[in-house]
C-alpha atoms as a PDB file:
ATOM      1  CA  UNK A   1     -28.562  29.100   0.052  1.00  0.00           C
ATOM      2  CA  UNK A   2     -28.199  31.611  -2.476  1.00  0.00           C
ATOM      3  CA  UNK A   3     -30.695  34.714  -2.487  1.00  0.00           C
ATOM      4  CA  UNK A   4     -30.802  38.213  -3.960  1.00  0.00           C
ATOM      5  CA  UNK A   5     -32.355  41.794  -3.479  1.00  0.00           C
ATOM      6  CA  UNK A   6     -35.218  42.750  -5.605  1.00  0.00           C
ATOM      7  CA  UNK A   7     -36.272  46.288  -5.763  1.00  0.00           C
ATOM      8  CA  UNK A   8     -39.406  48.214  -6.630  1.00  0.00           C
ATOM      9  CA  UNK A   9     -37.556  51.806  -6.930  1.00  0.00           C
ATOM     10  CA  UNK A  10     -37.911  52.425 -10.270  1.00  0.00           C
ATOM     11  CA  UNK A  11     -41.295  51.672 -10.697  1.00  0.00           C
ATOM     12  CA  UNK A  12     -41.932  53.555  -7.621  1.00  0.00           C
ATOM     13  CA  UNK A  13     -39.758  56.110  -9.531  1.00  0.00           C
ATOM     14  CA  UNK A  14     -41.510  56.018 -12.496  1.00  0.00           C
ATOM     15  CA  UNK A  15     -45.275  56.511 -10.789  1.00  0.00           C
ATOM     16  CA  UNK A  16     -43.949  59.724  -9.180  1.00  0.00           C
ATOM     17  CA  UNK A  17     -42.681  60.978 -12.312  1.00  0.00           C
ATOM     18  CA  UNK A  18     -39.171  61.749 -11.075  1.00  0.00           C
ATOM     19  CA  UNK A  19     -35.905  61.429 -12.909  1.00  0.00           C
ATOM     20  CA  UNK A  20     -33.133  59.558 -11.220  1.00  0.00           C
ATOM     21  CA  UNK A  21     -31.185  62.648 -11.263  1.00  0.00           C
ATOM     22  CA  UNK A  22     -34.441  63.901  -9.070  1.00  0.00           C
ATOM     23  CA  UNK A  23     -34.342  60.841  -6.595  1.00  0.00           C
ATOM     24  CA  UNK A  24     -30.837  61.280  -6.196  1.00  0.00           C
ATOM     25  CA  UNK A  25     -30.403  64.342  -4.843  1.00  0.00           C
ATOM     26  CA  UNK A  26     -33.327  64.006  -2.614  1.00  0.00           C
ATOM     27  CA  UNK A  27     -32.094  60.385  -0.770  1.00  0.00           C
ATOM     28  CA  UNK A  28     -27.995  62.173  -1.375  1.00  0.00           C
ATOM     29  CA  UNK A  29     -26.186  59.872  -3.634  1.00  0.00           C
ATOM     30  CA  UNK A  30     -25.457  60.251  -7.410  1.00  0.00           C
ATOM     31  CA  UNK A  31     -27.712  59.580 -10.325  1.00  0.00           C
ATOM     32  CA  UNK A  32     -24.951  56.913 -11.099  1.00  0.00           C
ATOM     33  CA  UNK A  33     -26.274  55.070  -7.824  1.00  0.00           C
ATOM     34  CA  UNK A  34     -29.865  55.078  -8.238  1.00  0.00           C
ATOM     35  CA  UNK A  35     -29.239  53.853 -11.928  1.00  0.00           C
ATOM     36  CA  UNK A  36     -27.087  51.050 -10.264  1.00  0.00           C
ATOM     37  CA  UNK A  37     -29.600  50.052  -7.483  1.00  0.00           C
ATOM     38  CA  UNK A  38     -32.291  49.684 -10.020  1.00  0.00           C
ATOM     39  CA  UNK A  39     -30.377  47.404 -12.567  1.00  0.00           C
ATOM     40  CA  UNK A  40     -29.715  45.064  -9.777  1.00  0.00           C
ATOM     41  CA  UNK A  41     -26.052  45.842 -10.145  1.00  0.00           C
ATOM     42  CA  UNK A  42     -25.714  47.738  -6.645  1.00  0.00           C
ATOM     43  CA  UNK A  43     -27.306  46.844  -3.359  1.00  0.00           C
ATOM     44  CA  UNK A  44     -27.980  49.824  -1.138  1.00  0.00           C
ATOM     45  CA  UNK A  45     -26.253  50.204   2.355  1.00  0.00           C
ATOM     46  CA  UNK A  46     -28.752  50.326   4.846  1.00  0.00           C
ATOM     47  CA  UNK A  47     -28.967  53.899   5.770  1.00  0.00           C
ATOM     48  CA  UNK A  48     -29.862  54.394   2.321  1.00  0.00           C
ATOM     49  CA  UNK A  49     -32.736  51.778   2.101  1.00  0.00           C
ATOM     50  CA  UNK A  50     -33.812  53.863   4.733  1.00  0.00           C
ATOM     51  CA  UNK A  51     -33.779  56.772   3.479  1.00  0.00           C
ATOM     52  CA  UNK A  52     -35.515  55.577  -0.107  1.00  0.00           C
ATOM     53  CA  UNK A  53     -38.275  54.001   1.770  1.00  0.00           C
ATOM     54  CA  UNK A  54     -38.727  57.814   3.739  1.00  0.00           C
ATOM     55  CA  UNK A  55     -38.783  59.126   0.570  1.00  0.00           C
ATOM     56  CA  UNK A  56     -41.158  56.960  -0.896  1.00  0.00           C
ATOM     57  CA  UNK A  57     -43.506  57.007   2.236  1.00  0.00           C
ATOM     58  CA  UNK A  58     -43.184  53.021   2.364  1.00  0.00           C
ATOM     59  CA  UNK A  59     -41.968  50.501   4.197  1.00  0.00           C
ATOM     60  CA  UNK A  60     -38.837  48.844   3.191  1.00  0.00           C
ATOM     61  CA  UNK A  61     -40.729  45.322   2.754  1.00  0.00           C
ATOM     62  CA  UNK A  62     -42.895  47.280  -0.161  1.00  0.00           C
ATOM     63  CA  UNK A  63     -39.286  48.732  -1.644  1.00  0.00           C
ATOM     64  CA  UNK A  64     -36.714  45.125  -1.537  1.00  0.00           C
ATOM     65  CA  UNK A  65     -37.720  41.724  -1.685  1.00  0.00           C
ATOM     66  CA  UNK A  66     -35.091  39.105  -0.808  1.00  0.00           C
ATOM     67  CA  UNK A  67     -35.751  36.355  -3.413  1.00  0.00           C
ATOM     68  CA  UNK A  68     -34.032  32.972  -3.708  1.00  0.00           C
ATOM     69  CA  UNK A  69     -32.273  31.891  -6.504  1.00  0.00           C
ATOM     70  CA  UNK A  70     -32.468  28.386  -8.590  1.00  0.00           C
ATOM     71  CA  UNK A  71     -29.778  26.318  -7.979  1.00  0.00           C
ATOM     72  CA  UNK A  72     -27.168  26.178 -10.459  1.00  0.00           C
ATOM     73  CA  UNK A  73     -28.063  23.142 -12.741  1.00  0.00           C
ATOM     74  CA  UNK A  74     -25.520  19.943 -11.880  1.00  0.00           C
ATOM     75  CA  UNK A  75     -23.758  17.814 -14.332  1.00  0.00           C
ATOM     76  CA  UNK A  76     -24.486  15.316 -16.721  1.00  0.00           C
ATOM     77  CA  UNK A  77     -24.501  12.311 -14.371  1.00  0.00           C
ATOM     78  CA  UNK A  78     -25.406  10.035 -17.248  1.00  0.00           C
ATOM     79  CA  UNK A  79     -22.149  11.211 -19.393  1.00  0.00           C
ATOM     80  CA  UNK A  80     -19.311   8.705 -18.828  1.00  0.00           C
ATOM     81  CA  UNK A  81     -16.467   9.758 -17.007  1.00  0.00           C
ATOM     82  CA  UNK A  82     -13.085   9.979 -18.942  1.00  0.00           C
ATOM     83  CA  UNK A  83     -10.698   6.421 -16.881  1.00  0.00           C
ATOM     84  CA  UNK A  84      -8.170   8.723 -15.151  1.00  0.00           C
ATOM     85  CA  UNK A  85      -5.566   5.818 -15.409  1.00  0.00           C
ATOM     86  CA  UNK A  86      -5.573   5.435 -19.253  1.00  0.00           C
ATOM     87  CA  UNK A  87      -2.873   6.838 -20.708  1.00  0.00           C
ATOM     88  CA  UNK A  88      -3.546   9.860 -22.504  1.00  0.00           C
ATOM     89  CA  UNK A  89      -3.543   9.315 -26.576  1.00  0.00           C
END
């Protein structure tokens, strides 16, 4: 099973009108971070999920979602398969 970590920061970013310089400094990591965390390309450590939903007065089920992803999509099953004992041309 394959899942991932959604995240509602920067909308909830966004709605308070804050920079991600401004969230930053108040949850103690850099802007680089919060920029990170809300491309997907960074998952928080759990003291700081804490300490963004504290920030954002919410509770950490309204800030991260755990979604599953698709499975990747299998092989052309109808596509013969090459005769591993002919001889190669």
């Amino acid at each position: 099973m394959d899942h991932s970590i959604q995240n509602q920061i920067r909308a909830r970013r966004k709605a308070r009108g804050w920079t991600q310089q401004q969230l930053a400094q108040a949850v103690g990591v850099s802007r680089q971070s919060i920029n990170a965390i809300e491309r997907d390309r960074y998952v928080p450590s759990l003291p700081l999920a804490l300490a963004l939903t504290r920030v954002f007065g919410c509770t950490t089920e309204d800030l991260f979602s755990l979604e599953r992803r698709p499975p990747p999509p299998l092989a052309d099953l109808s596509a013969p398969m090459p005769d591993a004992a002919a001889p190669a041309p």
